[in-house]
Protein backbone atom coordinates (compact mmCIF):
# COMPACT_ATOMS: atom_id res chain seq x y z
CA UNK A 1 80.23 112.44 115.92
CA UNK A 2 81.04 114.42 112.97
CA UNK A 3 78.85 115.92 110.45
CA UNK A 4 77.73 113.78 107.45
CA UNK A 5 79.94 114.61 104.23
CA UNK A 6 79.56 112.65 100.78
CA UNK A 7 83.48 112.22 100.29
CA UNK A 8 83.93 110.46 103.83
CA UNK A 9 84.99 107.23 104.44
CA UNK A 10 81.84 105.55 105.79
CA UNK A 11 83.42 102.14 107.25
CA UNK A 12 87.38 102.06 107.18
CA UNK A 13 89.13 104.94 109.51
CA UNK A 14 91.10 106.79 106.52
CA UNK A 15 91.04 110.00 105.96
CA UNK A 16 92.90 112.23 102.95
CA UNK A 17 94.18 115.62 102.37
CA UNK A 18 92.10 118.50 101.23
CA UNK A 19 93.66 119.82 98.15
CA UNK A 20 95.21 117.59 95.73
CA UNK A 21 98.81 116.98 95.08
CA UNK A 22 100.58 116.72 91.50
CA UNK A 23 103.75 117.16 91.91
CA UNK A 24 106.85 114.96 93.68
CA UNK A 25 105.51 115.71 97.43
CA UNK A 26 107.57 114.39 100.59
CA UNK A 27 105.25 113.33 104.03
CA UNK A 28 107.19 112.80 107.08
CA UNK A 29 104.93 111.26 110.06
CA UNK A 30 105.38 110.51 113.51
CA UNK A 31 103.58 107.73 115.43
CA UNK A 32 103.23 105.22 118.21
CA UNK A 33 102.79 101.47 117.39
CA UNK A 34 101.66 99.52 120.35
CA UNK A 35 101.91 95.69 120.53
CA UNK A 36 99.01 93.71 118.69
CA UNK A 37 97.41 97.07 118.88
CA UNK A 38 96.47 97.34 115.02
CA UNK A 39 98.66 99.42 111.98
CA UNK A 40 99.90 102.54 111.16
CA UNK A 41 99.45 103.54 107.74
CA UNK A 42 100.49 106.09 105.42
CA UNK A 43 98.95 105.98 101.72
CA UNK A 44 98.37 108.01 98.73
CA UNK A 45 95.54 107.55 96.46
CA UNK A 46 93.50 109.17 93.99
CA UNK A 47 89.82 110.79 93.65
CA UNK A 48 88.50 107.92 92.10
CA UNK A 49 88.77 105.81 95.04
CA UNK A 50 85.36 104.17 95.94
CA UNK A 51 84.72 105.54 99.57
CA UNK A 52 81.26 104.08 100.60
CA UNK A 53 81.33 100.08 102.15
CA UNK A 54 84.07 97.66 103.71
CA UNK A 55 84.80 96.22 100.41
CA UNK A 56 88.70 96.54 98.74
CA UNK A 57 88.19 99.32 96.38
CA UNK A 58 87.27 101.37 99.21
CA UNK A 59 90.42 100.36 101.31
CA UNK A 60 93.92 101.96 101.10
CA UNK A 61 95.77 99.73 99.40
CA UNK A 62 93.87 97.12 98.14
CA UNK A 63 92.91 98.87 94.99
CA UNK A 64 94.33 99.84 91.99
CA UNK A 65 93.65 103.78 92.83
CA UNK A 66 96.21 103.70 96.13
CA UNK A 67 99.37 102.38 97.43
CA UNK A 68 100.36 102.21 101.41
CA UNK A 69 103.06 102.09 103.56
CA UNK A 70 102.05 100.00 106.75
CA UNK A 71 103.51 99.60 110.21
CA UNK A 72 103.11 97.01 112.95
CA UNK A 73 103.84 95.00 116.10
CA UNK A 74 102.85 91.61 116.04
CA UNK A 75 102.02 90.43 119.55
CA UNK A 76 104.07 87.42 119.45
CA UNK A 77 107.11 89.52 118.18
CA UNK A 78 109.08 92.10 119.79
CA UNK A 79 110.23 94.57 116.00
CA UNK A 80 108.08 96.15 113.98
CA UNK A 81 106.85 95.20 110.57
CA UNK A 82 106.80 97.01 107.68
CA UNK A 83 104.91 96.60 104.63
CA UNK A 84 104.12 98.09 101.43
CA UNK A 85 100.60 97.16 99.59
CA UNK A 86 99.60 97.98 96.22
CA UNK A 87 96.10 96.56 94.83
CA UNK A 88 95.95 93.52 97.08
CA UNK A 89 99.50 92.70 96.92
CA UNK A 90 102.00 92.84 99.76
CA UNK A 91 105.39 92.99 99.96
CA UNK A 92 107.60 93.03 103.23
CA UNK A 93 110.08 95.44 103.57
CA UNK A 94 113.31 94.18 105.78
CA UNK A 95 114.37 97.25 108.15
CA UNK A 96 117.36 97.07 110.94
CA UNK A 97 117.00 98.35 114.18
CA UNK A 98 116.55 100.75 115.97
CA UNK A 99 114.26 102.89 114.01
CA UNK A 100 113.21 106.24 114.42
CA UNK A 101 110.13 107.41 115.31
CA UNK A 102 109.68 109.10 112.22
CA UNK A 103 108.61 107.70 109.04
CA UNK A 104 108.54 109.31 105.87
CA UNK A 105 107.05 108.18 102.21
C-alpha cells in the first residue's frame, strides 16, 4: 500500500510523469504482453484529466484530455494488437511481424 496522494489515480492502474512536458518529447518502452493477460499502454495526457472514479474522463484514452497507444494478445490469436484511442474512439493499427520488444510513441 502506498501513501494517500490527491493527484492519484484512485480506480484505473495509470500512473504519469512528475514534471510536465511541452515540448516534442520521444518515450521508448519495453514490455512483456502475455496471452489474454490484459494491455500494455502508453499515453499522454494533460493536468486536467479527472483522476477520481472508473468513469471515461478518468481513463487514458477515453477522454478528450489523453490519447494512448495500446498493446495486446488476444487469447484466441497468436500476434499482437495494436491500437490507438483518442476520446472513446479506436482505431487499429496494422503492424508486420516480428516486432521488437520495444515500442516507442
Amino acid at each position: 500500500p502506498y501513501p494517500y496522494h490527491p493527484e492519484r489515480f484512485d480506480y484505473w492502474p495509470q500512473v504519469v510523469c512528475r514534471e510536465s512536458v511541452c515540448e516534442r518529447c520521444y518515450w521508448e518502452a519495453e514490455c512483456s504482453v502475455s496471452e489474454g493477460l490484459g494491455v500494455v499502454s502508453i499515453a499522454v495526457t494533460d493536468k486536467g484529466i479527472s483522476r477520481k472514479g472508473r468513469g471515461s474522463d478518468c481513463r487514458f484514452g477515453f477522454n478528450k484530455n489523453s490519447w494512448s497507444l495500446e498493446c495486446d494478445k488476444p487469447s484466441d490469436s497468436d500476434k499482437l494488437s495494436y491500437y490507438v484511442r483518442h476520446n472513446k474512439n479506436q482505431t487499429r493499427i496494422p503492424v508486420p511481424l516480428p516486432l521488437p520488444q520495444s515500442r516507442s510513441v
